[in-house]
N, C-alpha and C. Protein backbone atom coordinates (compact mmCIF):
# COMPACT_ATOMS: atom_id res chain seq x y z
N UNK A 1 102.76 81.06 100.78
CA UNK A 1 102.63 80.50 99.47
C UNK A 1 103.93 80.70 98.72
N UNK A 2 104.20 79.86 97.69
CA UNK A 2 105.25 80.01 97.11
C UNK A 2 105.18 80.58 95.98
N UNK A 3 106.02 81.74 95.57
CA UNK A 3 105.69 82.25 94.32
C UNK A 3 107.13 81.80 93.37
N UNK A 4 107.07 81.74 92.22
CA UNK A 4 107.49 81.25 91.07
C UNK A 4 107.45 82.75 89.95
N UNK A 5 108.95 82.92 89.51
CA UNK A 5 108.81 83.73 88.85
C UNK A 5 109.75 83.21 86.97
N UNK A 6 109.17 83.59 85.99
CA UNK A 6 110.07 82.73 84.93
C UNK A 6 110.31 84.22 84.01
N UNK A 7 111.10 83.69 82.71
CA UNK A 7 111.62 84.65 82.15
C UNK A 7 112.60 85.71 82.63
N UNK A 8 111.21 86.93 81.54
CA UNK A 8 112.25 88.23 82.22
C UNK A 8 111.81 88.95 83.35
N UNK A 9 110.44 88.23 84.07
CA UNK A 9 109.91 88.27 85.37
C UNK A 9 111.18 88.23 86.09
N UNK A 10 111.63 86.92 86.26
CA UNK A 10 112.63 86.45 87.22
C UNK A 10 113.73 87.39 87.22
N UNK A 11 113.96 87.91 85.74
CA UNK A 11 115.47 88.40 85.78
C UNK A 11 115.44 89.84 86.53
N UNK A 12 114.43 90.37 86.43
CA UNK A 12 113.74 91.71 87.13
C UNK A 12 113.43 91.54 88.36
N UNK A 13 112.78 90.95 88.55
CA UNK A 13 112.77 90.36 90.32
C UNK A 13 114.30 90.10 91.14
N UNK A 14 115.38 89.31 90.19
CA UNK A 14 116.57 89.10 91.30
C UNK A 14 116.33 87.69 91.45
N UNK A 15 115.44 86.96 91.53
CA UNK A 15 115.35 85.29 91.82
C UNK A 15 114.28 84.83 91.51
N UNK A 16 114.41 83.17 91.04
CA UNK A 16 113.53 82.59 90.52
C UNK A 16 112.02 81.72 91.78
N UNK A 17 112.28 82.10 92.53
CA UNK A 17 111.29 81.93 93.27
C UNK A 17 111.54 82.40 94.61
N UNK A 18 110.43 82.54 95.52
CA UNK A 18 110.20 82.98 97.25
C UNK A 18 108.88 82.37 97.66
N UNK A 19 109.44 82.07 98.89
CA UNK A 19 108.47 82.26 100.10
C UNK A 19 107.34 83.36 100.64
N UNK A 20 106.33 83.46 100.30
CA UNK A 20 105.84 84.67 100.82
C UNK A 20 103.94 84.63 101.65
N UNK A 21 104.09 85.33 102.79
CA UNK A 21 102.68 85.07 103.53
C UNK A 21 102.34 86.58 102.84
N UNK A 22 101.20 87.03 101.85
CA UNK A 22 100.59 87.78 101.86
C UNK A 22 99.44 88.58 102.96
N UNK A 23 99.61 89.72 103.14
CA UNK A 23 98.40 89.95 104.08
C UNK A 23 96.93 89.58 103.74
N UNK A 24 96.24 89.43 104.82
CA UNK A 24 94.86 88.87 104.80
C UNK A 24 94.05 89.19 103.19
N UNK A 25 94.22 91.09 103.37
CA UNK A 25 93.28 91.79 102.77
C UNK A 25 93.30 91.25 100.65
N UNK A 26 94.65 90.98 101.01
CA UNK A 26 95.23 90.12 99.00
C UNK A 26 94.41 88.85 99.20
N UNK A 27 93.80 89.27 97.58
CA UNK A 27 92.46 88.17 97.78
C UNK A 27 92.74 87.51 96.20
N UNK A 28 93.16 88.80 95.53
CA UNK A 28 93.02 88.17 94.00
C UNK A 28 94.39 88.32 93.31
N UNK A 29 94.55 87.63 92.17
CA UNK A 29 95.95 87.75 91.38
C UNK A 29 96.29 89.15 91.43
N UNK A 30 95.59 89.91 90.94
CA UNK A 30 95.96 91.66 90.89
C UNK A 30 96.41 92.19 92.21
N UNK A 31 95.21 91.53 92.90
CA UNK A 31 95.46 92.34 94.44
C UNK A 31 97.26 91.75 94.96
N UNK A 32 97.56 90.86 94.82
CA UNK A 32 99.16 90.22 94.72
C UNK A 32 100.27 90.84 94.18
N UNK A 33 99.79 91.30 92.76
CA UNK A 33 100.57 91.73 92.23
C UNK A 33 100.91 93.32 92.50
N UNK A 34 99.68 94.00 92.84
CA UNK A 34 99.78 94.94 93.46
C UNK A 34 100.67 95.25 95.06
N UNK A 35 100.39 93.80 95.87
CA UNK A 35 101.60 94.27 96.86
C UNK A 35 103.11 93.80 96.46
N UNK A 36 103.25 92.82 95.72
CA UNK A 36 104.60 92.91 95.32
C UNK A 36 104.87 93.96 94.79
N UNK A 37 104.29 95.11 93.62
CA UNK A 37 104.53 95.92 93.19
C UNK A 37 105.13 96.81 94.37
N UNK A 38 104.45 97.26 95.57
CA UNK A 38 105.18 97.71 96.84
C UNK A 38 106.28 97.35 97.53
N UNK A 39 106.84 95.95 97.04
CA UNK A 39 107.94 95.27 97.81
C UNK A 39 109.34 96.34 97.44
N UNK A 40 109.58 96.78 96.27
CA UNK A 40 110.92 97.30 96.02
C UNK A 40 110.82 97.73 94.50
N UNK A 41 111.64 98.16 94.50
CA UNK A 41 111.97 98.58 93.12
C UNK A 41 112.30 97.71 92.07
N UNK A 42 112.74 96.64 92.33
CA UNK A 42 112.92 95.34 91.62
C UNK A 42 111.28 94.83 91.36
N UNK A 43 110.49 94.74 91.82
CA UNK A 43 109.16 94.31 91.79
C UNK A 43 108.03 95.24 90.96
N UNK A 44 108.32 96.46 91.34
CA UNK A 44 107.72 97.46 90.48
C UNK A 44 108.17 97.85 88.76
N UNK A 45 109.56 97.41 88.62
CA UNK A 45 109.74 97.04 87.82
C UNK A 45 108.93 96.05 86.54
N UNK A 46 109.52 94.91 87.30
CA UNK A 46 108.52 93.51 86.98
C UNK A 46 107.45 93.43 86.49
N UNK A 47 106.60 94.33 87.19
CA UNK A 47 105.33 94.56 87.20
C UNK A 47 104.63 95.57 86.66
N UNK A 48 105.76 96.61 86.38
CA UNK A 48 105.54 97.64 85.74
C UNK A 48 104.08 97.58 84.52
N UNK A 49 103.75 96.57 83.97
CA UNK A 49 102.88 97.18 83.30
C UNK A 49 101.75 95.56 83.17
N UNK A 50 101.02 95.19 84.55
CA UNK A 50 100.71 94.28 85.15
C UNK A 50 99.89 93.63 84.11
N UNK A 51 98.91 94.31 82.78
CA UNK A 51 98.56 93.56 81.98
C UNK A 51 99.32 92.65 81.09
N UNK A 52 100.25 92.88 80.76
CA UNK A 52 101.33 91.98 80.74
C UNK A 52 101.57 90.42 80.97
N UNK A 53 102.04 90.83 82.25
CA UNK A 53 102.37 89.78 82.91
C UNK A 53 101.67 88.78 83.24
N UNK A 54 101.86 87.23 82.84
CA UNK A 54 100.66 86.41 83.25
C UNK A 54 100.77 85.71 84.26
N UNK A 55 99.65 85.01 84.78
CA UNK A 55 99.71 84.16 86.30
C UNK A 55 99.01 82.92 85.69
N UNK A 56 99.88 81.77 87.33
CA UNK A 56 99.31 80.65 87.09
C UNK A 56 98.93 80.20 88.34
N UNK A 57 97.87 79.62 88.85
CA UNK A 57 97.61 79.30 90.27
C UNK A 57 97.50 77.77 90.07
N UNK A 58 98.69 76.88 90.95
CA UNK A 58 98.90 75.84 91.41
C UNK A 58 98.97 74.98 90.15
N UNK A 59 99.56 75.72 88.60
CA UNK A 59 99.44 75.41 87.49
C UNK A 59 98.50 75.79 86.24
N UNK A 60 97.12 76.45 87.11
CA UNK A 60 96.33 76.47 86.14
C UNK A 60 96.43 78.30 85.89
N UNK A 61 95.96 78.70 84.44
CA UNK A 61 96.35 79.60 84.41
C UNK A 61 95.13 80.55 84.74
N UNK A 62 95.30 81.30 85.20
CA UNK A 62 94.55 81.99 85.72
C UNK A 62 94.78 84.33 85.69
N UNK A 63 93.39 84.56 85.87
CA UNK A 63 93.00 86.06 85.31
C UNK A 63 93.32 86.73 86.67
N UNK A 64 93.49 87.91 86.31
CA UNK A 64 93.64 88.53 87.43
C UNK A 64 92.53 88.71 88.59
N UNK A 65 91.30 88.69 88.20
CA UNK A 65 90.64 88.20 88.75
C UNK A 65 90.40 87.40 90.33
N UNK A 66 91.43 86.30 89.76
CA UNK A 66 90.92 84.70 90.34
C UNK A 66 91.48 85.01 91.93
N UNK A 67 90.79 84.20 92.43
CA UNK A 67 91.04 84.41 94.09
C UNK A 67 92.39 83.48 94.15
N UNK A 68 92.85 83.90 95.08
CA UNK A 68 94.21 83.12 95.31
C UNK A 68 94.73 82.88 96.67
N UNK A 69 92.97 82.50 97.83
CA UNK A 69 92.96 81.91 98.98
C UNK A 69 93.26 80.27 98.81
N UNK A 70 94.23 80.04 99.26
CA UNK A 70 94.59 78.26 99.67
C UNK A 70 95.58 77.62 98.41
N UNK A 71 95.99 78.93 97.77
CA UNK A 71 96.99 78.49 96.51
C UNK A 71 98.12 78.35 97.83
N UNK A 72 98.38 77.10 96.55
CA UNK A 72 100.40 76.56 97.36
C UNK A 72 100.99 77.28 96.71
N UNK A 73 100.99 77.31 95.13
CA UNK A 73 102.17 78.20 94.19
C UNK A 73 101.07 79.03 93.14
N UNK A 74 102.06 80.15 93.18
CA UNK A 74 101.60 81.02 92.05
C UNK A 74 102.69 81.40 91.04
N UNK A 75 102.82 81.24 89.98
CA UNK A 75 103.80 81.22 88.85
C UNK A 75 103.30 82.57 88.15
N UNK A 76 104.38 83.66 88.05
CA UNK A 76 104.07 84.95 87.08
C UNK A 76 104.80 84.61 85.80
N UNK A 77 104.68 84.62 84.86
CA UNK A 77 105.38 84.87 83.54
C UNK A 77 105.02 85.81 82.29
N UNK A 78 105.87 86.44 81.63
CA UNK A 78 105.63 86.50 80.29
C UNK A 78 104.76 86.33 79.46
N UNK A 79 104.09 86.94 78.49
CA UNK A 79 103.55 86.35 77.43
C UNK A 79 104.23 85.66 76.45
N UNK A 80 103.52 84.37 75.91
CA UNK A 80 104.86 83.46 75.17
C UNK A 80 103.94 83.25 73.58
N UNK A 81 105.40 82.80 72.97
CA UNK A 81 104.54 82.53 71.36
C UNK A 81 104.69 81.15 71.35
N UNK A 82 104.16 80.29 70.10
CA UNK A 82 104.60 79.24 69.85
C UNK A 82 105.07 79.27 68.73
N UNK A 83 105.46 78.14 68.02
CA UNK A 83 106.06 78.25 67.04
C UNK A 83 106.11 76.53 66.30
């Protein structure tokens, strides 16, 4: 699946998107974010404080919760204002 990272996600991560096959057992947004959190220190970073950070599956936005079997893209970002 392809993950998508924006903001100051991205700038903490090192790049604005990857390639990545999660193992079987990652079922939900959290459970994801939890193994990237294992990828490196750049990721744990990122993620450092996972309520935070929001997700989008294949556009739609989505809870940590949400299953994320047969997603093409998952987008992490920021919380944003409008104005």
């Amino acid at each position: 699946m392809k993950l998508v990272y924006f903001a100051w996600v991205r700038e903490r991560v090192g790049r604005p998107e990857e390639q990545v096959e999660p193992p079987a057992e990652i079922r939900t947004v959290a459970d994801l974010v939890g193994w990237l959190r294992g990828r490196g220190e750049e990721y744990a970073y990122a993620f450092e404080n996972p309520g935070v950070v929001r997700a989008a599956i294949d556009r739609v936005h989505a809870k940590p919760d949400a299953p994320i079997a047969g997603a093409a893209e998952i987008a992490f970002f920021p919380p944003m204002t409008g104005g």
